[in-house]
C-alpha atoms as a PDB file:
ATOM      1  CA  UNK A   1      -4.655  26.460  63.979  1.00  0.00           C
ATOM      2  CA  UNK A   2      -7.923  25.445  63.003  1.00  0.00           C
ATOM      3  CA  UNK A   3      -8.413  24.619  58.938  1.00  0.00           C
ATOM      4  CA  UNK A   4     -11.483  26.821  58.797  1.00  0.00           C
ATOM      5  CA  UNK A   5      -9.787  29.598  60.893  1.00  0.00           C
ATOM      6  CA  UNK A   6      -7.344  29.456  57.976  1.00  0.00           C
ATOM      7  CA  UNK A   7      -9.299  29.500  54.552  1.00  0.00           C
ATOM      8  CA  UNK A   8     -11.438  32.723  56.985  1.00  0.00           C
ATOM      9  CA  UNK A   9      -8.322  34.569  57.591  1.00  0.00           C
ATOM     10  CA  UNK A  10      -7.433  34.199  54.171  1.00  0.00           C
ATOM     11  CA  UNK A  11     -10.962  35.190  53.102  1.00  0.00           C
ATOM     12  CA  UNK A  12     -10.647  38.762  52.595  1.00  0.00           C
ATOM     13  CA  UNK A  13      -7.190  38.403  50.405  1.00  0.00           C
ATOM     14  CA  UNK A  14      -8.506  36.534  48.103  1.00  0.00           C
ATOM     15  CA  UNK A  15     -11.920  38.951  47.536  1.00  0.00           C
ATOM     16  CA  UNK A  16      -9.716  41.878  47.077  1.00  0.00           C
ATOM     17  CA  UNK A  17      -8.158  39.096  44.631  1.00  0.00           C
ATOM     18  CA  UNK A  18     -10.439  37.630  42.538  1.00  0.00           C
ATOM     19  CA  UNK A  19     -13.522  39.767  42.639  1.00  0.00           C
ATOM     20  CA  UNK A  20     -12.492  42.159  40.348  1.00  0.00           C
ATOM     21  CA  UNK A  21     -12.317  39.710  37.540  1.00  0.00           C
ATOM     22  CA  UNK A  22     -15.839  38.802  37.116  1.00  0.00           C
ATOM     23  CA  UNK A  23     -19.586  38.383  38.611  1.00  0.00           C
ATOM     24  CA  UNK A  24     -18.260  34.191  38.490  1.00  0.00           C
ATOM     25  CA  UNK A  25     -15.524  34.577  41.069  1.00  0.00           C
ATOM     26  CA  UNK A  26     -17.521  36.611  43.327  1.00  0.00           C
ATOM     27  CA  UNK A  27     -20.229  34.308  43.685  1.00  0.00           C
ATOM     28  CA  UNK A  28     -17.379  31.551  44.546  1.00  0.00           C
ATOM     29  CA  UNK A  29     -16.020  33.820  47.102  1.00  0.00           C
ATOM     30  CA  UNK A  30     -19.580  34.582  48.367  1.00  0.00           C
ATOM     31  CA  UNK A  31     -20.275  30.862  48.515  1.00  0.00           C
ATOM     32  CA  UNK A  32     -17.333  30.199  50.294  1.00  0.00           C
ATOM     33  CA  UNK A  33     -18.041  33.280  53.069  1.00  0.00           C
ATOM     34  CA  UNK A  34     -21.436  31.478  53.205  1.00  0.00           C
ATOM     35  CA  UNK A  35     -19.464  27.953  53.707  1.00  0.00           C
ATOM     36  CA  UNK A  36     -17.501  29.070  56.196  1.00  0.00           C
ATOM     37  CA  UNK A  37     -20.024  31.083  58.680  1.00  0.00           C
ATOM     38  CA  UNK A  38     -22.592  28.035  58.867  1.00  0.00           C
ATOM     39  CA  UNK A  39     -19.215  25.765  58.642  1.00  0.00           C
ATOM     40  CA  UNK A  40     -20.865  23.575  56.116  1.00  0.00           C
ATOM     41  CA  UNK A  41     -18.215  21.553  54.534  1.00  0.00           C
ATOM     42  CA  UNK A  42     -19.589  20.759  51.536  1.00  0.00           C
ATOM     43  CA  UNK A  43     -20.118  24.369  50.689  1.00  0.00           C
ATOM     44  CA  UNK A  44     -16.437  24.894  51.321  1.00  0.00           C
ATOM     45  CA  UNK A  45     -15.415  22.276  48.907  1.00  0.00           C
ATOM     46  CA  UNK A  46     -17.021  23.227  46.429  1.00  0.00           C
ATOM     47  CA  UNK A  47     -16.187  26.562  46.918  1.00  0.00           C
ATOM     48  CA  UNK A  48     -12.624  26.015  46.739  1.00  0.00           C
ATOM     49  CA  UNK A  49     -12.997  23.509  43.974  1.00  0.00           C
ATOM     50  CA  UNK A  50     -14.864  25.992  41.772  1.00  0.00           C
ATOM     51  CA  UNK A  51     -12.161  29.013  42.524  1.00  0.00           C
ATOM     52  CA  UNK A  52      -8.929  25.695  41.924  1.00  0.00           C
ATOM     53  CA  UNK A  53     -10.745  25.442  38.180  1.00  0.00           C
ATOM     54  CA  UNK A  54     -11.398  28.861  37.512  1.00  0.00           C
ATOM     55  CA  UNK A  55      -7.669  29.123  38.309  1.00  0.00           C
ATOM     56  CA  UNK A  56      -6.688  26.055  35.917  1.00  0.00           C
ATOM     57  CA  UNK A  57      -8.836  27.950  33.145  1.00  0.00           C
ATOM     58  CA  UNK A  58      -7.344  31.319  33.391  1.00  0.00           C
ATOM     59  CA  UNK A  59      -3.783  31.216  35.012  1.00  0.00           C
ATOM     60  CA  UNK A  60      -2.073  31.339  31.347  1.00  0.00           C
ATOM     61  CA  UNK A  61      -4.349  34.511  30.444  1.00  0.00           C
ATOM     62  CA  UNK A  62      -2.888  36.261  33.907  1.00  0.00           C
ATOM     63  CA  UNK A  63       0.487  35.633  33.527  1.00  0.00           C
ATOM     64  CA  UNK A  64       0.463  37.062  30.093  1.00  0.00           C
ATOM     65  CA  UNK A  65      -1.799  39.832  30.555  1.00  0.00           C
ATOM     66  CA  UNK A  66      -0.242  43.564  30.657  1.00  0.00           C
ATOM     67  CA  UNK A  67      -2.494  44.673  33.014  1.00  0.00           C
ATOM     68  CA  UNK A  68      -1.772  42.143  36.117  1.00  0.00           C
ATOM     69  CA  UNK A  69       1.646  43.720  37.785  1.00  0.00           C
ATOM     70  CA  UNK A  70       4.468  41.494  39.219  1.00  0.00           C
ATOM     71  CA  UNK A  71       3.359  41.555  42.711  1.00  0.00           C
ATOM     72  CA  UNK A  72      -0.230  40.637  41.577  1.00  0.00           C
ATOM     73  CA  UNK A  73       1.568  37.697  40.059  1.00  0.00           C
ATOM     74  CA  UNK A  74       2.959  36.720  42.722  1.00  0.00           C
ATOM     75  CA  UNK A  75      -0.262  36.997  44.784  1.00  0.00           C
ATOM     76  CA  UNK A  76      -2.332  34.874  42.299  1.00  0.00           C
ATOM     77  CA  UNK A  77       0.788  32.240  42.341  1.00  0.00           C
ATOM     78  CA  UNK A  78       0.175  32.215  46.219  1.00  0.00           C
ATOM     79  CA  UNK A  79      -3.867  32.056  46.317  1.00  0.00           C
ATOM     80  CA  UNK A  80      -3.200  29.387  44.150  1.00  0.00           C
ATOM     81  CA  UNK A  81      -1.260  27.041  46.034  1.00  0.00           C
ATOM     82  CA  UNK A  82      -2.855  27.773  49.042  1.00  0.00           C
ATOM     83  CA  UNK A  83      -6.347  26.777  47.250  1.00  0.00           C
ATOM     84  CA  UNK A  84      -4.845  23.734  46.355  1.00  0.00           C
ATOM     85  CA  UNK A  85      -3.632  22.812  49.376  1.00  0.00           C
ATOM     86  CA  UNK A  86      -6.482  23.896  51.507  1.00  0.00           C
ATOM     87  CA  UNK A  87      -8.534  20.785  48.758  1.00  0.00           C
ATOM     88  CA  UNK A  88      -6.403  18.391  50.108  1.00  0.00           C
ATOM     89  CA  UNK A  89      -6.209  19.104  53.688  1.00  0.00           C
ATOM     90  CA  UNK A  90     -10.030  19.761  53.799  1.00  0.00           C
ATOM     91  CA  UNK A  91     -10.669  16.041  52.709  1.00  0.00           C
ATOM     92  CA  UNK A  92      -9.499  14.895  56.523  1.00  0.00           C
ATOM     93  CA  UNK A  93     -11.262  17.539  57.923  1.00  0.00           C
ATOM     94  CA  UNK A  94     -13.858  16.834  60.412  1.00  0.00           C
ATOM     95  CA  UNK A  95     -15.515  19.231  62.868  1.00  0.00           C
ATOM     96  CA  UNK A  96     -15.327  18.449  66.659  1.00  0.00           C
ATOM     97  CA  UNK A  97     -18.468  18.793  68.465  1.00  0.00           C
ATOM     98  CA  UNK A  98     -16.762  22.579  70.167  1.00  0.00           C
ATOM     99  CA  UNK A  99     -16.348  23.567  65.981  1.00  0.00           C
ATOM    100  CA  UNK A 100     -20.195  22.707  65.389  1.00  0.00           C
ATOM    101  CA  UNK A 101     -22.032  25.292  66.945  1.00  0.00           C
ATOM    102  CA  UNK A 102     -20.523  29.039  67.431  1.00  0.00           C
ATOM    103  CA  UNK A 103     -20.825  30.570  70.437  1.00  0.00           C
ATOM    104  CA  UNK A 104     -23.369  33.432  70.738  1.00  0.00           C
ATOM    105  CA  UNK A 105     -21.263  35.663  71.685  1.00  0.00           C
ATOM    106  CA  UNK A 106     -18.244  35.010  69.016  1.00  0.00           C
ATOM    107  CA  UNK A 107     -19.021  37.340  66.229  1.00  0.00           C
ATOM    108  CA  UNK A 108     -19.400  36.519  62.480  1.00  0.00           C
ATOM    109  CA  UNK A 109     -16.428  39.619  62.279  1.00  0.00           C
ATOM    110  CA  UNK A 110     -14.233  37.540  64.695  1.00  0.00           C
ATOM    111  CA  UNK A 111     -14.707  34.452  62.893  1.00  0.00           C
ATOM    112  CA  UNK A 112     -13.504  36.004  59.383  1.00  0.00           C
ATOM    113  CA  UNK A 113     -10.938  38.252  61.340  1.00  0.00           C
ATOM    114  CA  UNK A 114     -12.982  41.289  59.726  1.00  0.00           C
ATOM    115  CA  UNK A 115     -12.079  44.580  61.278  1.00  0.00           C
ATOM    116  CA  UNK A 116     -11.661  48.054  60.506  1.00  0.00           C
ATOM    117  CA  UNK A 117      -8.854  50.389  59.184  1.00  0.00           C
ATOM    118  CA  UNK A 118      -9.364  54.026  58.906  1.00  0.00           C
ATOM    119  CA  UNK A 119      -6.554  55.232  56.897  1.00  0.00           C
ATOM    120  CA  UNK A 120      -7.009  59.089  57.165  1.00  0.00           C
ATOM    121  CA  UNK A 121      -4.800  62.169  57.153  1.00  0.00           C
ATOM    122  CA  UNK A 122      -4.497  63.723  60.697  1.00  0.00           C
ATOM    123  CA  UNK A 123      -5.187  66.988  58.839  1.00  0.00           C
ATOM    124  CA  UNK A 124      -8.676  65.651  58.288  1.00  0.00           C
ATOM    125  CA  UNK A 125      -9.097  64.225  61.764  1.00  0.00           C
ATOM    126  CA  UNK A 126     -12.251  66.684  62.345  1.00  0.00           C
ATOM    127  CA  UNK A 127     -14.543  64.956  59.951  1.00  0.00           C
ATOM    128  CA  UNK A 128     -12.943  61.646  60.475  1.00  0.00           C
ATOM    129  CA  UNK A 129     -13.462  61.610  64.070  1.00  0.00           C
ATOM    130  CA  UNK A 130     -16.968  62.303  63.756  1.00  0.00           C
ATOM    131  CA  UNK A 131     -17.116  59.404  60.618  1.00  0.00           C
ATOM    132  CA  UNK A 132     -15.516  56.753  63.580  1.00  0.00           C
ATOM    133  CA  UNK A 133     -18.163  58.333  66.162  1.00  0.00           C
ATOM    134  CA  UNK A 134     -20.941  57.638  63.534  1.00  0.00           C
ATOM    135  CA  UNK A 135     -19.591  53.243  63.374  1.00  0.00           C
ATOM    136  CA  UNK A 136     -19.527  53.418  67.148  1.00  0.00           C
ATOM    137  CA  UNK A 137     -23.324  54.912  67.036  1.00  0.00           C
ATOM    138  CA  UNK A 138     -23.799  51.860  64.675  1.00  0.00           C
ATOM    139  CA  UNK A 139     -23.076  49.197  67.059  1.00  0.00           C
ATOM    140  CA  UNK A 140     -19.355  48.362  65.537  1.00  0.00           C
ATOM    141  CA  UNK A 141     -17.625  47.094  68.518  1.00  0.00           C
ATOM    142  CA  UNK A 142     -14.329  49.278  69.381  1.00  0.00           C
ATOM    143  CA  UNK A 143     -12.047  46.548  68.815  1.00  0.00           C
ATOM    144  CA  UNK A 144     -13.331  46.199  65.334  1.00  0.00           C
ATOM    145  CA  UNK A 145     -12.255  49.433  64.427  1.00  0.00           C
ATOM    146  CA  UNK A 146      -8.473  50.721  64.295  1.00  0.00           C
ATOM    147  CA  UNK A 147      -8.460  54.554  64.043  1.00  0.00           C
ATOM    148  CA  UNK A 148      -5.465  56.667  65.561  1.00  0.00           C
ATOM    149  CA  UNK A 149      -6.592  59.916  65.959  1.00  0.00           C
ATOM    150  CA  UNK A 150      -9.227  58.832  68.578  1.00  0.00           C
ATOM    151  CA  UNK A 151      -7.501  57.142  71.767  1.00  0.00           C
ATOM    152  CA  UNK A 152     -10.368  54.480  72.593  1.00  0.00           C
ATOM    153  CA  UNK A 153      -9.775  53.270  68.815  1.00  0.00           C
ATOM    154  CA  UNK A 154      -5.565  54.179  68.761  1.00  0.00           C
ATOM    155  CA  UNK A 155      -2.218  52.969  69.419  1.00  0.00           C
ATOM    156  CA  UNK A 156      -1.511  51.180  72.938  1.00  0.00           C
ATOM    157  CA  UNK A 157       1.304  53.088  74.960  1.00  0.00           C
ATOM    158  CA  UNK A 158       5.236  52.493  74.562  1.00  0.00           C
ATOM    159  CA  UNK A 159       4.752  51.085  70.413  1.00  0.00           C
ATOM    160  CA  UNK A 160       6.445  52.183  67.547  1.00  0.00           C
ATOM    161  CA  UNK A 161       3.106  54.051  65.668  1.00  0.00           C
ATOM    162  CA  UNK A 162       4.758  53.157  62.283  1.00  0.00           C
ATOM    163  CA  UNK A 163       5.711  49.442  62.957  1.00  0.00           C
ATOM    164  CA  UNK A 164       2.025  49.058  64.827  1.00  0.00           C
ATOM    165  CA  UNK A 165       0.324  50.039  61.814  1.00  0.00           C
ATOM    166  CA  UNK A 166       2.586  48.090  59.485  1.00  0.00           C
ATOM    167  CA  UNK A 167       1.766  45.489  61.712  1.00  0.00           C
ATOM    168  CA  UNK A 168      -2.233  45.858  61.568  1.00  0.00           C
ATOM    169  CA  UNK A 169      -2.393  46.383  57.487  1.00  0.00           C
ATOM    170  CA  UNK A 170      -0.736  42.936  57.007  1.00  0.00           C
ATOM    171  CA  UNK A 171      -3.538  41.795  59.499  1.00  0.00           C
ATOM    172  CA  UNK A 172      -6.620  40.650  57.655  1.00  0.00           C
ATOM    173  CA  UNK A 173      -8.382  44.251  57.787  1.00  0.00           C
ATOM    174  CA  UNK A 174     -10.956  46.006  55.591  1.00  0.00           C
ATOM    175  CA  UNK A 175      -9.444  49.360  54.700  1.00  0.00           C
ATOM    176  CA  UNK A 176     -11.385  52.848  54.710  1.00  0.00           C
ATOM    177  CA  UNK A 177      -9.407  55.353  52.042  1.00  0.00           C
ATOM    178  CA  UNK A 178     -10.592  58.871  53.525  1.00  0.00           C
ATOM    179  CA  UNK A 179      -9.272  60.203  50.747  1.00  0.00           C
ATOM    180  CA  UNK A 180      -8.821  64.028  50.256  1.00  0.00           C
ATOM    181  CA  UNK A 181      -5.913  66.549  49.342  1.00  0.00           C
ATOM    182  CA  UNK A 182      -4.561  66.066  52.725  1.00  0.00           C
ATOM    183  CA  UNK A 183      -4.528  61.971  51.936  1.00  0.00           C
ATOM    184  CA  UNK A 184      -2.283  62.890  49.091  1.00  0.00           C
ATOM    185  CA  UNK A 185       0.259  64.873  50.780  1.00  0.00           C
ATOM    186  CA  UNK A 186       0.928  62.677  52.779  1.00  0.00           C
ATOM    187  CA  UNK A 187       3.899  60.233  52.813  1.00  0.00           C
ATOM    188  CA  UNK A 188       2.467  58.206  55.563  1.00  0.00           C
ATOM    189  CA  UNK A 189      -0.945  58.068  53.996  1.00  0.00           C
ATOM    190  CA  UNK A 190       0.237  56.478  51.032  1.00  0.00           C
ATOM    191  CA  UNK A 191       2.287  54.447  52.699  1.00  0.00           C
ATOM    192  CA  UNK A 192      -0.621  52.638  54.050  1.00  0.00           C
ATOM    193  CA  UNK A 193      -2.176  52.453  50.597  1.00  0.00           C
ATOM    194  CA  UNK A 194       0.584  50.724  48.824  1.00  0.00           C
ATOM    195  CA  UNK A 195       1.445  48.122  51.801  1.00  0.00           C
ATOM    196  CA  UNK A 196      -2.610  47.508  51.375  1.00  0.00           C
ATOM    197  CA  UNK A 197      -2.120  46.851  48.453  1.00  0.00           C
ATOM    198  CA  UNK A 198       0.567  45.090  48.064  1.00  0.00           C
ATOM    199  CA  UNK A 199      -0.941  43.088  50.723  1.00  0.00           C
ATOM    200  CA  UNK A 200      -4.430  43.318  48.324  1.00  0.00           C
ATOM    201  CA  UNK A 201      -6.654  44.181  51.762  1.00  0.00           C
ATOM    202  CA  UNK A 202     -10.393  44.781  51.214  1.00  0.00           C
ATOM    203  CA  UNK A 203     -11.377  48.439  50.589  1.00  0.00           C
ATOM    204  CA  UNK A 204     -14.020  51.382  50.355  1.00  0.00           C
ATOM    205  CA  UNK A 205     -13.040  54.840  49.105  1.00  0.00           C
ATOM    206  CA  UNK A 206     -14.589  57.705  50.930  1.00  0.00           C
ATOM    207  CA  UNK A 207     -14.345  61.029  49.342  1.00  0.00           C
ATOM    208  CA  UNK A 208     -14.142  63.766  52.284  1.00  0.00           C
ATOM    209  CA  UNK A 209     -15.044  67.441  50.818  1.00  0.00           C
ATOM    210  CA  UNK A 210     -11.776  68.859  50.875  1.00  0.00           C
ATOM    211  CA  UNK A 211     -10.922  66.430  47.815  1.00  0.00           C
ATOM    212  CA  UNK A 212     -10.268  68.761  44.655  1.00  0.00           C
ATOM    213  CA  UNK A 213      -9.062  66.694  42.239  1.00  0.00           C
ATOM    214  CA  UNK A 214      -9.983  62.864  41.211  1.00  0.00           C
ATOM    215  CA  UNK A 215      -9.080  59.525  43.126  1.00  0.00           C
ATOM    216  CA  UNK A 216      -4.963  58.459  42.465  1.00  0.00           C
ATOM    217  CA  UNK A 217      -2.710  56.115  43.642  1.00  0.00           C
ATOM    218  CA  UNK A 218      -3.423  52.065  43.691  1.00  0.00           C
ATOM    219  CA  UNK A 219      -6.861  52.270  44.469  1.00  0.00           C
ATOM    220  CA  UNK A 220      -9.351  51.637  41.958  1.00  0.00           C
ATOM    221  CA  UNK A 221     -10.785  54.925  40.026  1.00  0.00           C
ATOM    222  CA  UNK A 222     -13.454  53.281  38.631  1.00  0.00           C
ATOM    223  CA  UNK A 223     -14.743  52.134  42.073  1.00  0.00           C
ATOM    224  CA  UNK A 224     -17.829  54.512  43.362  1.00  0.00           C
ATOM    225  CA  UNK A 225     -15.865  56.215  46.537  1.00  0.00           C
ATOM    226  CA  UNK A 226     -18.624  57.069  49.513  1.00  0.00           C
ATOM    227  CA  UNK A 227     -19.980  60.593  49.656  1.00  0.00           C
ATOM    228  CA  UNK A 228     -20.081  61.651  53.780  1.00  0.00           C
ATOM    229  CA  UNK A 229     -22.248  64.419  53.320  1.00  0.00           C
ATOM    230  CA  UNK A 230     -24.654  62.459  50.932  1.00  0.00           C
ATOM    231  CA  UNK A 231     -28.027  61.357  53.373  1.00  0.00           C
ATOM    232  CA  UNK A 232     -29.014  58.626  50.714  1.00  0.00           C
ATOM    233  CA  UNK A 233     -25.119  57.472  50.726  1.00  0.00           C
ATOM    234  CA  UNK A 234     -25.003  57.346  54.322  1.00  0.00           C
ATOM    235  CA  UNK A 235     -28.179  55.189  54.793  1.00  0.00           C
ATOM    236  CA  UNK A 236     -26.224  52.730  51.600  1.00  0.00           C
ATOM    237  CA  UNK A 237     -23.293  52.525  53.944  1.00  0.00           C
ATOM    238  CA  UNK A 238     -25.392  51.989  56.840  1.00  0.00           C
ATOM    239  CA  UNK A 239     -27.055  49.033  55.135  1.00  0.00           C
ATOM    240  CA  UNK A 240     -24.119  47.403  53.917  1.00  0.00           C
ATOM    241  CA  UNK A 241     -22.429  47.635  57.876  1.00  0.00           C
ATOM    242  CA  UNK A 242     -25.537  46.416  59.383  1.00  0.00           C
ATOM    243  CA  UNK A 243     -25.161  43.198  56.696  1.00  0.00           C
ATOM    244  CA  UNK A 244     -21.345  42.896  57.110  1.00  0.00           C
ATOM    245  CA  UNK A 245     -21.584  42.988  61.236  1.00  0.00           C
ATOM    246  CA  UNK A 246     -25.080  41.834  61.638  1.00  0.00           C
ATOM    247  CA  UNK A 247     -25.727  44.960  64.018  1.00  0.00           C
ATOM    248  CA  UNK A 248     -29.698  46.114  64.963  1.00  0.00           C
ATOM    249  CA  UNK A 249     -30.132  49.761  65.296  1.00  0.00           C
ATOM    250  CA  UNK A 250     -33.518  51.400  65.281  1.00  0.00           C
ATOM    251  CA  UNK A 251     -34.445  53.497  61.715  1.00  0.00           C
ATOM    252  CA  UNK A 252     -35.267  56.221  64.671  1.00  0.00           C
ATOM    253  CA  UNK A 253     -31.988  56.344  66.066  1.00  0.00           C
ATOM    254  CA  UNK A 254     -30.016  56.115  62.779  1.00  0.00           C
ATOM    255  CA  UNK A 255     -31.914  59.092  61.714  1.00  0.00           C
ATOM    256  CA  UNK A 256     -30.937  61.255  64.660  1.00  0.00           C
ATOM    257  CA  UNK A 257     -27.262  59.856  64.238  1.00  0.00           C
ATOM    258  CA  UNK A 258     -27.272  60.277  61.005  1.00  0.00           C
ATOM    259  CA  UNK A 259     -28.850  64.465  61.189  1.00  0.00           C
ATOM    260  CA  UNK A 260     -26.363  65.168  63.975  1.00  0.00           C
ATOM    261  CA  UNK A 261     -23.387  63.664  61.562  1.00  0.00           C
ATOM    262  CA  UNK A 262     -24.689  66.061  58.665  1.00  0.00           C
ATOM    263  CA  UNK A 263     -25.195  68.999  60.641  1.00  0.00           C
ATOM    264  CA  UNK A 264     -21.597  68.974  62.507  1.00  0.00           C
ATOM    265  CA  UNK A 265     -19.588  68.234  59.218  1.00  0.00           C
ATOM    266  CA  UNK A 266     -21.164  71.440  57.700  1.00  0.00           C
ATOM    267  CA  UNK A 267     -19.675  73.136  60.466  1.00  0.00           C
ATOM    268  CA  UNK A 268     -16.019  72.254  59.899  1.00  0.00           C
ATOM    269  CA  UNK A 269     -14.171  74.269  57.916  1.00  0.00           C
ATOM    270  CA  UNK A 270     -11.755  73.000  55.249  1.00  0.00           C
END
């Protein structure tokens, strides 16, 4: 496989990683997202430089800290490593003419292996399938978005459900928490949470209204969770997916999306 193809598909892991720490490892991580979609080399090695010393400087401080569990440990031991050796291999590296220019029609998504995972009760599969209808309406491409309780986005025939999604959450995937008192009753549900974690997958919380009590689990409380029956959240969220997939939709058309969203989720009752 391709170097670049590598660090991307390792991209994600070490956001969920790092970027929690402080505004300094974000901007490396941002640098080296930047590095890697206009494959500037340079960018990349001094991206992965910058994260190798911020490692050298506070490795001691994470192994003794109280608050950094023993599979986060283990995580930061692998990031690591693999930062180190992507330094060396990435001094032989040199792009072939093919690895200079990206197609049109290959995605900045498919490049960084960015996709979609709605984890969701099937209780709330009302609101949620409207939620999935409202990405589609955005422009996010189907394959982009893994979503079981809709067929288009599901489960191909004759897999195990359980060992598919297993499967998908060890992918490289950005996970939506529809989070609600359903979410928590749920063995499966939280399931998917922990291997996510475990796994430390990009997230967004989304707090549907049938939610009574506060945000549990692994999942960060202190993170803002999405409001889906908030206008001025949903036009946030819209913003950020348009940035993240580089999708054009019309303010027009978002607004009659975004009215018809409103109006049906008022309708469903809890």
């Amino acid at each position: 496989m391709d170097l670049l193809k590598k660090i991307s598909l390792e991209l994600n892991g070490y956001e969920a990683l790092l970027t929690n720490y402080s505004k300094v490892t974000m901007y490396f991580i941002e640098n080296l997202r930047t590095g890697l979609k206009e494959k500037d080399i340079d960018v990349i090695k001094y991206s992965l430089k910058s994260i190798d010393e911020w490692y050298d400087e506070n490795i001691s401080r994470i192994r003794t800290s109280k608050y950094v569990f023993e599979t986060q440990q283990t995580q930061h031991k692998k990031t690591r490593e693999q930062i180190k050796a992507f330094l060396v291999d990435i001094e032989n590296y040199t792009l072939s003419n093919d690895n200079k220019v990206v197609s049109e029609q290959v995605s900045i998504e498919e490049i960084l292996g960015y996709k979609i995972f709605i984890s969701h009760s099937s209780k709330d599969k009302d609101i949620c399938n409207l939620f999935v209808e409202l990405l589609d309406d955005l422009g996010i491409p189907e394959d982009n978005i893994l979503y079981s309780s809709l067929p288009r986005f599901g489960i191909p025939g004759d897999v195990n459900i359980y060992e598919y999604l297993r499967s998908k959450i060890n992918e490289n995937f950005y996970m939506f928490y529809m989070l609600s008192d359903n979410y928590y009753e749920s063995i499966a549900c939280l399931n998917e949470m922990g291997a996510a974690w475990v796994r430390q997958n990009e997230y967004s919380t989304f707090k549907l209204p049938n939610l009574s009590g506060g945000i549990k689990g692994v999942v960060d409380p202190n993170r803002k969770a999405w409001d889906l029956t908030d206008a001025v959240e949903l036009n946030n969220l819209k913003n950020k997916l348009i940035q993240d997939f580089e999708l054009i939709i019309s303010d027009n058309k978002w607004e009659d999306k975004k009215n018809v969203f409103l109006n049906k989720v008022k309708l469903i009752n809890y």
